[in-house]
C-alpha atoms as a PDB file:
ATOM      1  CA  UNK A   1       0.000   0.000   0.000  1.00  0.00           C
ATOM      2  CA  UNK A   2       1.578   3.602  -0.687  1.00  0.00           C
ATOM      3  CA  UNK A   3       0.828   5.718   2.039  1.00  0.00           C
ATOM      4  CA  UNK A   4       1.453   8.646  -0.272  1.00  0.00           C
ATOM      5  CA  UNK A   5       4.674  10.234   2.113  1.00  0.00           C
ATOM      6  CA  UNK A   6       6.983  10.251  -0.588  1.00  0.00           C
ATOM      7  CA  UNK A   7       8.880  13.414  -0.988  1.00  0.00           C
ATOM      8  CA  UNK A   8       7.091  14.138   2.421  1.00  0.00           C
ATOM      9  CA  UNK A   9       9.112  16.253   5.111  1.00  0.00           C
ATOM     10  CA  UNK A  10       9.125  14.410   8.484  1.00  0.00           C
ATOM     11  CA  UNK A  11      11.324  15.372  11.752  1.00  0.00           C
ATOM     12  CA  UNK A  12      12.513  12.204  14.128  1.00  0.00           C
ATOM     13  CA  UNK A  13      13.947  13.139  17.680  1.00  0.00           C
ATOM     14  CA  UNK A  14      15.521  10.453  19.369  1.00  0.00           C
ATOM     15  CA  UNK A  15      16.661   8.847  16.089  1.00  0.00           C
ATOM     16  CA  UNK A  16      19.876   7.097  16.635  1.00  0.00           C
ATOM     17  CA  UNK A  17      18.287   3.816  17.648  1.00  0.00           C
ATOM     18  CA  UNK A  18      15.705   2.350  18.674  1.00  0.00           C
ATOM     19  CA  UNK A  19      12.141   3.091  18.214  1.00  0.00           C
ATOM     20  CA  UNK A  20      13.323   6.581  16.682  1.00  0.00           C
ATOM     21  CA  UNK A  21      16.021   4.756  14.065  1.00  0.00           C
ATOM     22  CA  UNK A  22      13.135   2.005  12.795  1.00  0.00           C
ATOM     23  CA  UNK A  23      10.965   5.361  12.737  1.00  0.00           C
ATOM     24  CA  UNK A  24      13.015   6.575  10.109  1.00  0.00           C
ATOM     25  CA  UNK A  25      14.261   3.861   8.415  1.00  0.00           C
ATOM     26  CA  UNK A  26      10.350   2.958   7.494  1.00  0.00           C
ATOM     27  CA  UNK A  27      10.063   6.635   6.749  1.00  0.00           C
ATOM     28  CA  UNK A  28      13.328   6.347   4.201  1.00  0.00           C
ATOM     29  CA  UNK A  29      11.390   3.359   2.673  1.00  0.00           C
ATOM     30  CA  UNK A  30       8.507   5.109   1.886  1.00  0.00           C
ATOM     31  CA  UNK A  31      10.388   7.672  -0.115  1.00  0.00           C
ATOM     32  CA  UNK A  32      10.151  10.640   2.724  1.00  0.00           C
ATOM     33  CA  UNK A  33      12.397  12.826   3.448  1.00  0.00           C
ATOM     34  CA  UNK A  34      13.423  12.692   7.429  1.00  0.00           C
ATOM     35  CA  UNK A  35      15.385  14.808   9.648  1.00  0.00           C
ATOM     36  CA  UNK A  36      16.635  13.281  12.712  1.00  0.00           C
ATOM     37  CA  UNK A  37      17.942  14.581  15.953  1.00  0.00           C
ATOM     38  CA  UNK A  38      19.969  13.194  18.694  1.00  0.00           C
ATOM     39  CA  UNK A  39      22.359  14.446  21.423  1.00  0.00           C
ATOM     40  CA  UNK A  40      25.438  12.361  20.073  1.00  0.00           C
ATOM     41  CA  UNK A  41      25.939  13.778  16.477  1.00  0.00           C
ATOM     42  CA  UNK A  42      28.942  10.891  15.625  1.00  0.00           C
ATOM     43  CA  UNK A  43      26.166   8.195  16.967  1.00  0.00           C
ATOM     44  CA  UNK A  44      23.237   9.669  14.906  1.00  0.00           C
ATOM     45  CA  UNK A  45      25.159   9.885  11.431  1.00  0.00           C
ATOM     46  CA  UNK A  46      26.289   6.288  11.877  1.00  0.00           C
ATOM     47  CA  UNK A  47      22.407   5.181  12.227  1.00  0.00           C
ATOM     48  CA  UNK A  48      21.492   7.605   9.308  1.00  0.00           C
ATOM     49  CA  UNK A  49      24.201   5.837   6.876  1.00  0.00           C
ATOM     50  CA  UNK A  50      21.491   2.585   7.488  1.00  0.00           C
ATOM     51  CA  UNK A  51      19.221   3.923   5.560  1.00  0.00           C
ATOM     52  CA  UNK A  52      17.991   3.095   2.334  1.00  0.00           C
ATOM     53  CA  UNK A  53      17.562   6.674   1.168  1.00  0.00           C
ATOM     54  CA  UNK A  54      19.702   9.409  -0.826  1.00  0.00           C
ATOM     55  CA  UNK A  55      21.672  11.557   1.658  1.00  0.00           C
ATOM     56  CA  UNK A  56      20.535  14.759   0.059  1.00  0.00           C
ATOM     57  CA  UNK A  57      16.888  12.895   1.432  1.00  0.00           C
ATOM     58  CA  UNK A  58      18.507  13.014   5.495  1.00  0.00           C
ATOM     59  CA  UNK A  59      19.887  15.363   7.736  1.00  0.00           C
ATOM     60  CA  UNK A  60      21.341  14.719  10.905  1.00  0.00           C
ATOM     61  CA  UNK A  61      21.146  17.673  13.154  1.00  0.00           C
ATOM     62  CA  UNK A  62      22.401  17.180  17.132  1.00  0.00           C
ATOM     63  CA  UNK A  63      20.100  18.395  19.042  1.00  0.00           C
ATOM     64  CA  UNK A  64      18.851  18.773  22.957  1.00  0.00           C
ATOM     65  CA  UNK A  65      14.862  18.797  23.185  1.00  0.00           C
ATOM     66  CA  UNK A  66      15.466  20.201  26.199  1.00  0.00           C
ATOM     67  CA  UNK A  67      16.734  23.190  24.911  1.00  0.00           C
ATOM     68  CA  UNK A  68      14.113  25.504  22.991  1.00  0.00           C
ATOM     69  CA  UNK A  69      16.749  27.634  21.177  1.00  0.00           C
ATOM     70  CA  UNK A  70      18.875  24.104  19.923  1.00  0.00           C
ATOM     71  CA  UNK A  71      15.097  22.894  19.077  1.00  0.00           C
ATOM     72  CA  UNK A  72      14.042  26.147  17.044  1.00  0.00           C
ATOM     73  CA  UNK A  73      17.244  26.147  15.189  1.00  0.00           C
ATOM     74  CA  UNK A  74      16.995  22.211  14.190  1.00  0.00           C
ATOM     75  CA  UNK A  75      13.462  23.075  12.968  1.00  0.00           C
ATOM     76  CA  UNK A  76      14.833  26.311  11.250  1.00  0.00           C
ATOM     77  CA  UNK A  77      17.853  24.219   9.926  1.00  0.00           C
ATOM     78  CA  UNK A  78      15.012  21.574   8.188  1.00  0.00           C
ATOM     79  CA  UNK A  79      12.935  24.299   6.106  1.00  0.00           C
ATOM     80  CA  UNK A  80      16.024  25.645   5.001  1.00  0.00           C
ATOM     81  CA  UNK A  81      17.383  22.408   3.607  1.00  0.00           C
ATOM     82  CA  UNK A  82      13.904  20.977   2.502  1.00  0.00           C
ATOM     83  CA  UNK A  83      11.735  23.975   2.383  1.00  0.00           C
ATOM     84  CA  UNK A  84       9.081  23.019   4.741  1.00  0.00           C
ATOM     85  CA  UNK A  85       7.791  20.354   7.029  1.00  0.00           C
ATOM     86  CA  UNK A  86       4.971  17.880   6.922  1.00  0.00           C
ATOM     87  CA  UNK A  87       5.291  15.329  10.128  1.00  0.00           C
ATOM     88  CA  UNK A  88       6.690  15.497  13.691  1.00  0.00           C
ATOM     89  CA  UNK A  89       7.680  12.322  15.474  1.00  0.00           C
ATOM     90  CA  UNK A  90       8.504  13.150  19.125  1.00  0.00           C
ATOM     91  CA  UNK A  91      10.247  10.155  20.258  1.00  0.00           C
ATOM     92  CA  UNK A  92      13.093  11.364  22.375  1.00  0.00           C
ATOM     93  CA  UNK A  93      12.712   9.848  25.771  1.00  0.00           C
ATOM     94  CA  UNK A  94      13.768   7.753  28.967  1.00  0.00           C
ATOM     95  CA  UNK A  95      12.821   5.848  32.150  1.00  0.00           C
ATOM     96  CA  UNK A  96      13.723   6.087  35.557  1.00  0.00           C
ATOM     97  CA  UNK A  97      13.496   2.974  37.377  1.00  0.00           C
ATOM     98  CA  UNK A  98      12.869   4.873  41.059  1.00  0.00           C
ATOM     99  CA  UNK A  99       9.918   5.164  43.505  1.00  0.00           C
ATOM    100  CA  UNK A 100       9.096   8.392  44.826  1.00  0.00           C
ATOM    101  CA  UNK A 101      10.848   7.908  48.208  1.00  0.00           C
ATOM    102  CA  UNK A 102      14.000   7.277  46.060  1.00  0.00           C
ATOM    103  CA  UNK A 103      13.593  10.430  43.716  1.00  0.00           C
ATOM    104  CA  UNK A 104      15.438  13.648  43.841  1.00  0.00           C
ATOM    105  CA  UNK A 105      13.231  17.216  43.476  1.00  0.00           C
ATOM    106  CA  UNK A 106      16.031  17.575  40.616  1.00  0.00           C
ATOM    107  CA  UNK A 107      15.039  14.192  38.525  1.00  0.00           C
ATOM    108  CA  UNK A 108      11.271  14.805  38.949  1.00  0.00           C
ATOM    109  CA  UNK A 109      11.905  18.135  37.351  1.00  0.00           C
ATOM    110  CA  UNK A 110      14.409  16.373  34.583  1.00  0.00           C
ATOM    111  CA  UNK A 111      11.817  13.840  33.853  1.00  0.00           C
ATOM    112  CA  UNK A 112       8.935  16.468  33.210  1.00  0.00           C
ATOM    113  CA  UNK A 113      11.256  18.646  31.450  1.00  0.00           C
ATOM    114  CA  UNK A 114      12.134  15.537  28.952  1.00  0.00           C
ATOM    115  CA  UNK A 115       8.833  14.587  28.563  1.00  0.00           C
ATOM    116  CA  UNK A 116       6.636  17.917  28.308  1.00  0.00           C
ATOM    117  CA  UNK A 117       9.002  20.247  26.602  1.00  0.00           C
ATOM    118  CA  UNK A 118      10.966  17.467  24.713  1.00  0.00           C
ATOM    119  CA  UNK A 119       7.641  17.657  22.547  1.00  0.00           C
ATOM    120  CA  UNK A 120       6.318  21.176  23.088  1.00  0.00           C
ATOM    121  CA  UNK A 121       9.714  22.942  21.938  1.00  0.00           C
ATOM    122  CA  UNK A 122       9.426  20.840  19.266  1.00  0.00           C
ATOM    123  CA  UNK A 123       5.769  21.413  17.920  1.00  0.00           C
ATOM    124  CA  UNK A 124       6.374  24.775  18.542  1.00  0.00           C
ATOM    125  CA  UNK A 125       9.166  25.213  16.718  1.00  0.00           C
ATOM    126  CA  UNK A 126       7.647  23.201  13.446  1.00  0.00           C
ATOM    127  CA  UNK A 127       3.613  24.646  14.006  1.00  0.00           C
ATOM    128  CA  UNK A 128       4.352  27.426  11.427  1.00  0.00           C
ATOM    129  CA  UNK A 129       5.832  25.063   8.855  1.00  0.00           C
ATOM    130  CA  UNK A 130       2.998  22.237   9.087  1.00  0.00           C
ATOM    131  CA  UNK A 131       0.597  24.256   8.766  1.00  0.00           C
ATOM    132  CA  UNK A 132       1.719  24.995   5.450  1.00  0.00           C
ATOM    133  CA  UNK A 133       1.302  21.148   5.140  1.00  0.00           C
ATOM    134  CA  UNK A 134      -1.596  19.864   3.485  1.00  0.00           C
ATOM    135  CA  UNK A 135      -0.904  16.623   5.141  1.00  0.00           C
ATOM    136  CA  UNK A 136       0.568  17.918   8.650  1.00  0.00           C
ATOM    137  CA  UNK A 137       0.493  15.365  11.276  1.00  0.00           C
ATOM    138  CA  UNK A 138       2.404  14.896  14.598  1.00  0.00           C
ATOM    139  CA  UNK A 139       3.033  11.320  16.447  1.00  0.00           C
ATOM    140  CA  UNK A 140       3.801  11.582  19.608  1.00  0.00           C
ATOM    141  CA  UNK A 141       5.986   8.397  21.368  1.00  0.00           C
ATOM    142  CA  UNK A 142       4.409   7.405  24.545  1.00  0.00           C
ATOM    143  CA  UNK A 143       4.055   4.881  26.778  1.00  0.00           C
ATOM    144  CA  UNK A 144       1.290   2.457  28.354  1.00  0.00           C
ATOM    145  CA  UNK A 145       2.575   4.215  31.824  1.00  0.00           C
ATOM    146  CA  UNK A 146       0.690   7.521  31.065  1.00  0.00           C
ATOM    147  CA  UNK A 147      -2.601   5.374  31.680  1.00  0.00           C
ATOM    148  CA  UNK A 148      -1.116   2.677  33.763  1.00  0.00           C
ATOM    149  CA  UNK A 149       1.451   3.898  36.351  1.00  0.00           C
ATOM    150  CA  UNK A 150       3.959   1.376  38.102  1.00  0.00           C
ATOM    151  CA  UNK A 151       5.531   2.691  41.615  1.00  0.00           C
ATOM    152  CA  UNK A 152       9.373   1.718  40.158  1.00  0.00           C
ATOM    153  CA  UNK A 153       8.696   3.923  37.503  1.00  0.00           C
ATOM    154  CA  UNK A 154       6.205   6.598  39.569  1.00  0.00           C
ATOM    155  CA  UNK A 155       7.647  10.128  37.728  1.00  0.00           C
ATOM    156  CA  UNK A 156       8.281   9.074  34.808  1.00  0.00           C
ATOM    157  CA  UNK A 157       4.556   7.909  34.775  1.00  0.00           C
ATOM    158  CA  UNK A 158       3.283  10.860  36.281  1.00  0.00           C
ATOM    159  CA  UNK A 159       5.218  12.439  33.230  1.00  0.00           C
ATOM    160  CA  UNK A 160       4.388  10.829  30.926  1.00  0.00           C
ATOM    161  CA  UNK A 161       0.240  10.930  32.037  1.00  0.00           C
ATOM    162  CA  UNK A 162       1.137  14.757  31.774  1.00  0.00           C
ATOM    163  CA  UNK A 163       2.338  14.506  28.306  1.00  0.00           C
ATOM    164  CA  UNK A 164      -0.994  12.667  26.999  1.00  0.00           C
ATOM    165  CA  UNK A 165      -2.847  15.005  28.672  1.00  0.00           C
ATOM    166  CA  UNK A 166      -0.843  17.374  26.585  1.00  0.00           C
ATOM    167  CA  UNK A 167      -1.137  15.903  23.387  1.00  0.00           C
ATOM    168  CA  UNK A 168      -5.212  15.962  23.400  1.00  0.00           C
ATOM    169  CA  UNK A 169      -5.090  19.099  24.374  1.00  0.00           C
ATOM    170  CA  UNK A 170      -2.627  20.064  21.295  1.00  0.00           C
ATOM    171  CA  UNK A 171      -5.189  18.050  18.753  1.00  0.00           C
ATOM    172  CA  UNK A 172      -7.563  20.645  19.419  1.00  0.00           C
ATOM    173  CA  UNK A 173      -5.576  23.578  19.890  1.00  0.00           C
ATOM    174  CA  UNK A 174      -4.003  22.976  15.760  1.00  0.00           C
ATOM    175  CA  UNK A 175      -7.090  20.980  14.590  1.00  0.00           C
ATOM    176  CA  UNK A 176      -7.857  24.120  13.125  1.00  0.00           C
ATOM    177  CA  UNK A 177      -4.324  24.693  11.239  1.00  0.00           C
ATOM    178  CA  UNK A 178      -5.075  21.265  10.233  1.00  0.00           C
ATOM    179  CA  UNK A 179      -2.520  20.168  11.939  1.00  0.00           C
ATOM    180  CA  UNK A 180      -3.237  16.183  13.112  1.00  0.00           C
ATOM    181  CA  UNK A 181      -2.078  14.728  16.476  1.00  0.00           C
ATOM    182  CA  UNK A 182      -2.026  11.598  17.819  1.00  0.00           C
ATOM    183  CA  UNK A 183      -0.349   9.374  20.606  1.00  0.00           C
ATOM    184  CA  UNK A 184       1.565   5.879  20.245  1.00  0.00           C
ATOM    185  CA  UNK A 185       1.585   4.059  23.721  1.00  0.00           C
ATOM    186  CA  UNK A 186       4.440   1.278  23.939  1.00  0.00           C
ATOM    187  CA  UNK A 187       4.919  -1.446  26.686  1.00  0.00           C
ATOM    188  CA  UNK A 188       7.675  -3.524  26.475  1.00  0.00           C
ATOM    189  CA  UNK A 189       9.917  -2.892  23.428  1.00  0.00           C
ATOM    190  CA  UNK A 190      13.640  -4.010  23.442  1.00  0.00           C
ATOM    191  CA  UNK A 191      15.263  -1.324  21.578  1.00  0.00           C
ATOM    192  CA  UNK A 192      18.648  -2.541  22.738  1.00  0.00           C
ATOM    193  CA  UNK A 193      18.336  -1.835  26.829  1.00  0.00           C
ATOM    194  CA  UNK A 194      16.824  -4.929  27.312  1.00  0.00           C
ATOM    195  CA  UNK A 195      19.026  -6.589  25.752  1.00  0.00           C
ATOM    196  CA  UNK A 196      22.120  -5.122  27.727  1.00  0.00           C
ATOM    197  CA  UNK A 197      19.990  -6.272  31.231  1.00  0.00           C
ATOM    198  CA  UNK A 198      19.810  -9.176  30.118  1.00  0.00           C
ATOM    199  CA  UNK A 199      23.735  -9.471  29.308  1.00  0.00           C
ATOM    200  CA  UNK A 200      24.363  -7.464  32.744  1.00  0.00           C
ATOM    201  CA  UNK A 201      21.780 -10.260  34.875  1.00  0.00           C
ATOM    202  CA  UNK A 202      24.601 -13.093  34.554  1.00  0.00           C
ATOM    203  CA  UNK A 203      21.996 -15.157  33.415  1.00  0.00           C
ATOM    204  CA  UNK A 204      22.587 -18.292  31.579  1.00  0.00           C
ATOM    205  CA  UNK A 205      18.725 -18.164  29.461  1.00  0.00           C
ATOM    206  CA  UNK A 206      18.583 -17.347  25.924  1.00  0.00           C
ATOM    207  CA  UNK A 207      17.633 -13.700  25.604  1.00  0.00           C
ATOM    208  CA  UNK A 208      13.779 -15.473  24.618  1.00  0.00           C
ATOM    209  CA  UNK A 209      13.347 -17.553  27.470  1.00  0.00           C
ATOM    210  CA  UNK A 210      14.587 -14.725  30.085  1.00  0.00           C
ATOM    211  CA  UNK A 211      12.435 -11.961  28.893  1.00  0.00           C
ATOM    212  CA  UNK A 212       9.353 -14.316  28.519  1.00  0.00           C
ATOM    213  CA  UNK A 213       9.435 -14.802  32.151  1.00  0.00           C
ATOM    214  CA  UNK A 214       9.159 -10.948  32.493  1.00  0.00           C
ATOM    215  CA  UNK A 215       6.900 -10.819  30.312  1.00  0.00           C
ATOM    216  CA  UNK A 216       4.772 -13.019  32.046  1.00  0.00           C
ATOM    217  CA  UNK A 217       5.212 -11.190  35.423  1.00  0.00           C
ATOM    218  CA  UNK A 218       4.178  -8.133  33.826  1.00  0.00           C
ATOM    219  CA  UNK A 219       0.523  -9.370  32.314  1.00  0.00           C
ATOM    220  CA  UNK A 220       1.593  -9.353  29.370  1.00  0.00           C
ATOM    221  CA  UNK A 221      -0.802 -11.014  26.995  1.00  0.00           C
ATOM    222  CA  UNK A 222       1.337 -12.202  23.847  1.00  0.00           C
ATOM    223  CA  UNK A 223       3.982 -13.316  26.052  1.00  0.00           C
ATOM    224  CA  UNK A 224       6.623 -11.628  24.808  1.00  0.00           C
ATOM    225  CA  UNK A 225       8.473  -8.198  24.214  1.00  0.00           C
ATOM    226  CA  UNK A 226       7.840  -5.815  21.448  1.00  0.00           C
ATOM    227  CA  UNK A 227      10.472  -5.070  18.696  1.00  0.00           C
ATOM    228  CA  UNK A 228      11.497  -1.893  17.806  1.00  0.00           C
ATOM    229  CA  UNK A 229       9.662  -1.980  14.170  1.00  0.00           C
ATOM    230  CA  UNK A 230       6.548  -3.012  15.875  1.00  0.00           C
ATOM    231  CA  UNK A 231       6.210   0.725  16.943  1.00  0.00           C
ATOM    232  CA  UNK A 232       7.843   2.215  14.205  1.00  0.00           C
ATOM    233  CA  UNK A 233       5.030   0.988  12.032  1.00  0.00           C
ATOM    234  CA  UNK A 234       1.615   2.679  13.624  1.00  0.00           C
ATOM    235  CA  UNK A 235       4.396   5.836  13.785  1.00  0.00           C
ATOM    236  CA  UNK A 236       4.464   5.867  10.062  1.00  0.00           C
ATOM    237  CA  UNK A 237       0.714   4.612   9.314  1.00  0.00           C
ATOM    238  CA  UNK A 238      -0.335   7.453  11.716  1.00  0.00           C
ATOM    239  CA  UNK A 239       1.928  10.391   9.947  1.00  0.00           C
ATOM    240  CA  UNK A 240       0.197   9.117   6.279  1.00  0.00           C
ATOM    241  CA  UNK A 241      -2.456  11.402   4.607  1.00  0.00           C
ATOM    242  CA  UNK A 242      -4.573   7.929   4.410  1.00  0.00           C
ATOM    243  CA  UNK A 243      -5.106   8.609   7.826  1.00  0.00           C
ATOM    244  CA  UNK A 244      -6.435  12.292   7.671  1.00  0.00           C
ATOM    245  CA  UNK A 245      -9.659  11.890   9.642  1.00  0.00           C
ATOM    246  CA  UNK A 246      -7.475  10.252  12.914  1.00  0.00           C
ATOM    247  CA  UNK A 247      -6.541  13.129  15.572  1.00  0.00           C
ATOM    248  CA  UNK A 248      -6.530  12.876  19.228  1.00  0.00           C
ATOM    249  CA  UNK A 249      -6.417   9.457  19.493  1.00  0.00           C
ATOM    250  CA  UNK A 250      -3.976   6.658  21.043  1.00  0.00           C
ATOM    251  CA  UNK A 251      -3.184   3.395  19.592  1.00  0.00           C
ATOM    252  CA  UNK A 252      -1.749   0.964  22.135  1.00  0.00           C
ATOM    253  CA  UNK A 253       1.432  -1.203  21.062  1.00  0.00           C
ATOM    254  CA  UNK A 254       2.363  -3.285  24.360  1.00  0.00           C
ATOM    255  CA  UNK A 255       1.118  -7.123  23.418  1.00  0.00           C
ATOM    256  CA  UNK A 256      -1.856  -6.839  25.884  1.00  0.00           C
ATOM    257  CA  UNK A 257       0.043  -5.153  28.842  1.00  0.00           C
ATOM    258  CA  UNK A 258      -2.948  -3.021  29.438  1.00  0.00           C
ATOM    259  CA  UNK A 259      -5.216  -2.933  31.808  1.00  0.00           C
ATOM    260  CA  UNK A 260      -7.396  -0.172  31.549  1.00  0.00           C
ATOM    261  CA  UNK A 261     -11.017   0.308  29.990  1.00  0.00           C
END
């Protein structure tokens, strides 16, 4: 199926591996255009060389989402090389494995920084261009956590509940620009982390057979963890002008890890 994003402009934080990287290698192999973004610029250009697109098709900017003035010159830096922009993937992101006993006033602040104004800076900084876009869309990467906290991972929960209350909010506010914007909610992806834990446990399983039983102690209905691809694909389905009537919506990728109604 061509989901018509060929010669389409799309932006990719958080794109030197993982759910980012297989963002924009899908994107490459639909014939868009991508710009990715990541703090490490040596790291990021090695991941862009992996993908099957011209390199006058990719730039690699570094970047801190963090930062609104690095964010509004990346976005400044992708009209000038492509002339405008058409999608937004926020994906930059982390966890913090810590109850709220254990947290710092300085990490609950980090985490909410990462989360809320990793994205904001960034829509911000590309709302004039999209809505030049007759196809503008923005897919923002969450997780399962903004609807169903765990207490080892309490702020960055409380984050990134904050951040999907954000992003409905934001489908109304540029509804009118015609600017679409919709949430992806992982579970359990390895994107590489995983598999360092499981290198790091000492244990003598197969990679499989380890992180089924966590899988399993988690509730997680396919019995299994995600791949990084698995995300990467609803990313790309949702940033297609086939899908011009979805905004404000969430599509769930975590095997059946959710609980809620």
């Amino acid at each position: 199926m061509d989901l018509h994003l060929t010669g389409r402009t799309v932006i990719v934080t958080g794109a030197s591996s993982g759910v980012g990287l297989a963002t924009a290698r899908m994107l490459a192999a639909e014939g868009a255009r991508v710009a990715l973004c990541a703090r490490d610029l040596d790291r990021l250009r090695a991941a862009a060389g992996t993908l099957a697109a011209d390199p006058a098709d990719v730039l690699t900017v570094a970047c801190d989402v963090t930062d609104r003035n690095s964010v509004q010159a990346f976005a400044d830096a992708v009209v000038d090389r492509f002339g405008g922009i058409d999608g937004v993937v926020c994906n930059a992101g982390r966890s913090l494995m810590s109850t709220l006993t254990d947290t710092t006033d300085e990490q609950i602040r980090d985490e909410f920084e990462l989360k809320i104004f990793g994205a904001l800076h960034l829509i911000r900084a590309a709302r004039t261009a999209l809505a030049k876009s007759d196809a503008a869309s923005v897919v923002i990467v969450n997780a399962i956590l903004a609807r169903q906290p765990e207490l080892r991972l309490a702020v960055t929960s409380a984050a990134r509940a904050g951040l999907l209350n954000l992003a409905q909010s934001l489908s109304g506010e540029l509804a009118p620009d015609g600017i679409r914007v919709n949430s992806v909610l992982l579970g359990l992806v390895d994107t590489g982390q995983w598999q360092r834990r499981h290198a790091e446990s000492g244990d003598g399983r197969a990679f499989d057979e380890w992180s089924a039983e966590i899988a399993a102690d988690r509730g997680i209905g396919l019995g299994r963890f995600g791949i990084a691809d698995e995300v990467a694909f609803p990313v790309t389905t949702l940033l297609s002008p086939r899908n011009s009537y979805v905004t404000g919506a969430t599509v769930d990728v975590g095997g059946g890890v959710g609980r809620y109604v």
